[in-house]
Protein backbone atom coordinates (compact mmCIF):
# COMPACT_ATOMS: atom_id res chain seq x y z
CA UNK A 1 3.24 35.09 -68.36
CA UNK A 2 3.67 34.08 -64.44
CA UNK A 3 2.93 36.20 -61.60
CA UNK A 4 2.81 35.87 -57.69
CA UNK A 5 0.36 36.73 -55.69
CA UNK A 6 1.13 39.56 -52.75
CA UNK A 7 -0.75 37.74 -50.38
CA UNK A 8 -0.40 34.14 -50.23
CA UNK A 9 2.94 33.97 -52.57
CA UNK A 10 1.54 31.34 -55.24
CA UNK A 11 2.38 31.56 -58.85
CA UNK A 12 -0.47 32.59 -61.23
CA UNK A 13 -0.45 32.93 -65.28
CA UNK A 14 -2.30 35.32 -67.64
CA UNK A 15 -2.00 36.58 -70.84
CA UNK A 16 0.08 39.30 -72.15
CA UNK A 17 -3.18 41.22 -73.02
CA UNK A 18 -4.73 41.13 -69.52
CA UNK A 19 -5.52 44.03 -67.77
CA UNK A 20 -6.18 42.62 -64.43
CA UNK A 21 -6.76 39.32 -62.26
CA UNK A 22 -8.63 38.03 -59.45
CA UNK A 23 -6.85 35.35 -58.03
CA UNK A 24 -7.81 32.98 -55.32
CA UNK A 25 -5.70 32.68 -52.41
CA UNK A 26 -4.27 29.04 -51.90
CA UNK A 27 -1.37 28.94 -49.32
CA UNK A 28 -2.61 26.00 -46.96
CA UNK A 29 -3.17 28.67 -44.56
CA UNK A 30 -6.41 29.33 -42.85
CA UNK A 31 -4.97 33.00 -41.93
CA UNK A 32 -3.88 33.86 -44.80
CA UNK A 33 -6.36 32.47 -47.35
CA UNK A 34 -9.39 33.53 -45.86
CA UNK A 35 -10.53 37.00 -44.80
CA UNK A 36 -12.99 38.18 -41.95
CA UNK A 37 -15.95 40.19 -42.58
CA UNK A 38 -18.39 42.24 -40.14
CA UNK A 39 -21.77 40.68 -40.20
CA UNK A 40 -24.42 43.60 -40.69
CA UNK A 41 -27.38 41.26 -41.69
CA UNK A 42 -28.64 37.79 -42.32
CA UNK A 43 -26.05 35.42 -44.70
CA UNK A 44 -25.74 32.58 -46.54
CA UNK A 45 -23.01 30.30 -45.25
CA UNK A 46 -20.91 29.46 -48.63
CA UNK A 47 -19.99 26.06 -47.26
CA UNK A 48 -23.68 24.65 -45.65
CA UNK A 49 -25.73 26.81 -48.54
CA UNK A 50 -27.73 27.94 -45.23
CA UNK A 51 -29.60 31.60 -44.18
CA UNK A 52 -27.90 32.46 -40.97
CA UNK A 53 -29.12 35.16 -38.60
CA UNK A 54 -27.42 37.78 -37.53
CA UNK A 55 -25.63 38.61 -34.26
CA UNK A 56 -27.01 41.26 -31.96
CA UNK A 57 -27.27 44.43 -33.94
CA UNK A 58 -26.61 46.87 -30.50
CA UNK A 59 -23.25 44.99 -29.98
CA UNK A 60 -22.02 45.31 -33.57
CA UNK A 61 -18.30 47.27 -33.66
CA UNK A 62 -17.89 46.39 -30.32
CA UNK A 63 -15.24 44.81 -29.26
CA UNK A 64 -16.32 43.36 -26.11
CA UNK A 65 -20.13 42.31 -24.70
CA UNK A 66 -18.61 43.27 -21.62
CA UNK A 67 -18.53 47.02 -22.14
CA UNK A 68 -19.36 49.85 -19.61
CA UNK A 69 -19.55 47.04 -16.90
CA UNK A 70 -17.29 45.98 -14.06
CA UNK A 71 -15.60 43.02 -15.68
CA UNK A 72 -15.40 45.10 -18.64
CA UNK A 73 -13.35 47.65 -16.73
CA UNK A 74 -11.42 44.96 -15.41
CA UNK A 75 -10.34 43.82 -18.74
CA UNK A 76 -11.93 40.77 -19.38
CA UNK A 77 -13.50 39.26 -22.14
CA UNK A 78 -16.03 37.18 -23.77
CA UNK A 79 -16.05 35.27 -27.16
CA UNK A 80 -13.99 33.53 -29.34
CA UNK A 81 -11.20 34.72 -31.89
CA UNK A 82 -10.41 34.05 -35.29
CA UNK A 83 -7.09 33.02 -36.33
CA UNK A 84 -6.29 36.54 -37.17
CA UNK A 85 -7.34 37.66 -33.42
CA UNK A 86 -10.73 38.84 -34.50
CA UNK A 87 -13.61 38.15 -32.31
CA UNK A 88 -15.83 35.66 -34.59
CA UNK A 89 -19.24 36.50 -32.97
CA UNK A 90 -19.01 39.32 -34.90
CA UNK A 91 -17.37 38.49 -37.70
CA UNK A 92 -17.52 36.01 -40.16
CA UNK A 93 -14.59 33.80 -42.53
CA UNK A 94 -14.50 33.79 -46.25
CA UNK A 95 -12.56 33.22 -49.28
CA UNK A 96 -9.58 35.72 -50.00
CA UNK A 97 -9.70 36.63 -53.37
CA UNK A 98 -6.69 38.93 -54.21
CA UNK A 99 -7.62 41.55 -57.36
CA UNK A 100 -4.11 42.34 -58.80
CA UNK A 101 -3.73 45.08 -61.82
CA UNK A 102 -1.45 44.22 -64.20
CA UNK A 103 -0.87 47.61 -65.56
């Protein structure tokens, strides 16, 4: 049987019998196949295999080093986004795999 995936739109198969599927994203899109997660600790980086450190802990869920200050106040910010608009000094890309119940 064929199916399509809510998120990216591909075409998957299972069986009749299947209960549910984990599928992985695949769209050619970097916004649409990946998905950005908070880093709360040290990671391994699933393309380098490498331990990377984590960010400031006092600054996590922040949205901008430059709170409670002037230029804060003023608006302005620090940092990079993501493709989705998320700062990435916080967060961090990986895979999107979809889970889809079939029942």
């Amino acid at each position: 049987m064929i199916g399509i995936c809510p998120n990216c739109n591909q075409r998957y198969s299972y069986n009749k019998y299947d209960i549910d599927y984990v599928h992985q994203c695949n769209s050619q899109s970097e916004a649409i196949d990946k998905e950005s997660v908070l880093i709360v600790g040290d990671y391994v980086d699933e393309i380098t295999n490498e331990v990377v450190a984590r960010p400031n802990a006092n600054l996590q869920g922040t949205v901008n080093k430059l709170n409670f200050t002037r230029a804060g106040l003023d608006g302005r910010t620090l940092g990079d986004f993501n493709v989705r608009g998320e700062r990435s000094d916080n967060k961090r890309d990986r895979q999107k795999y979809e889970h889809i119940s079939l029942r």
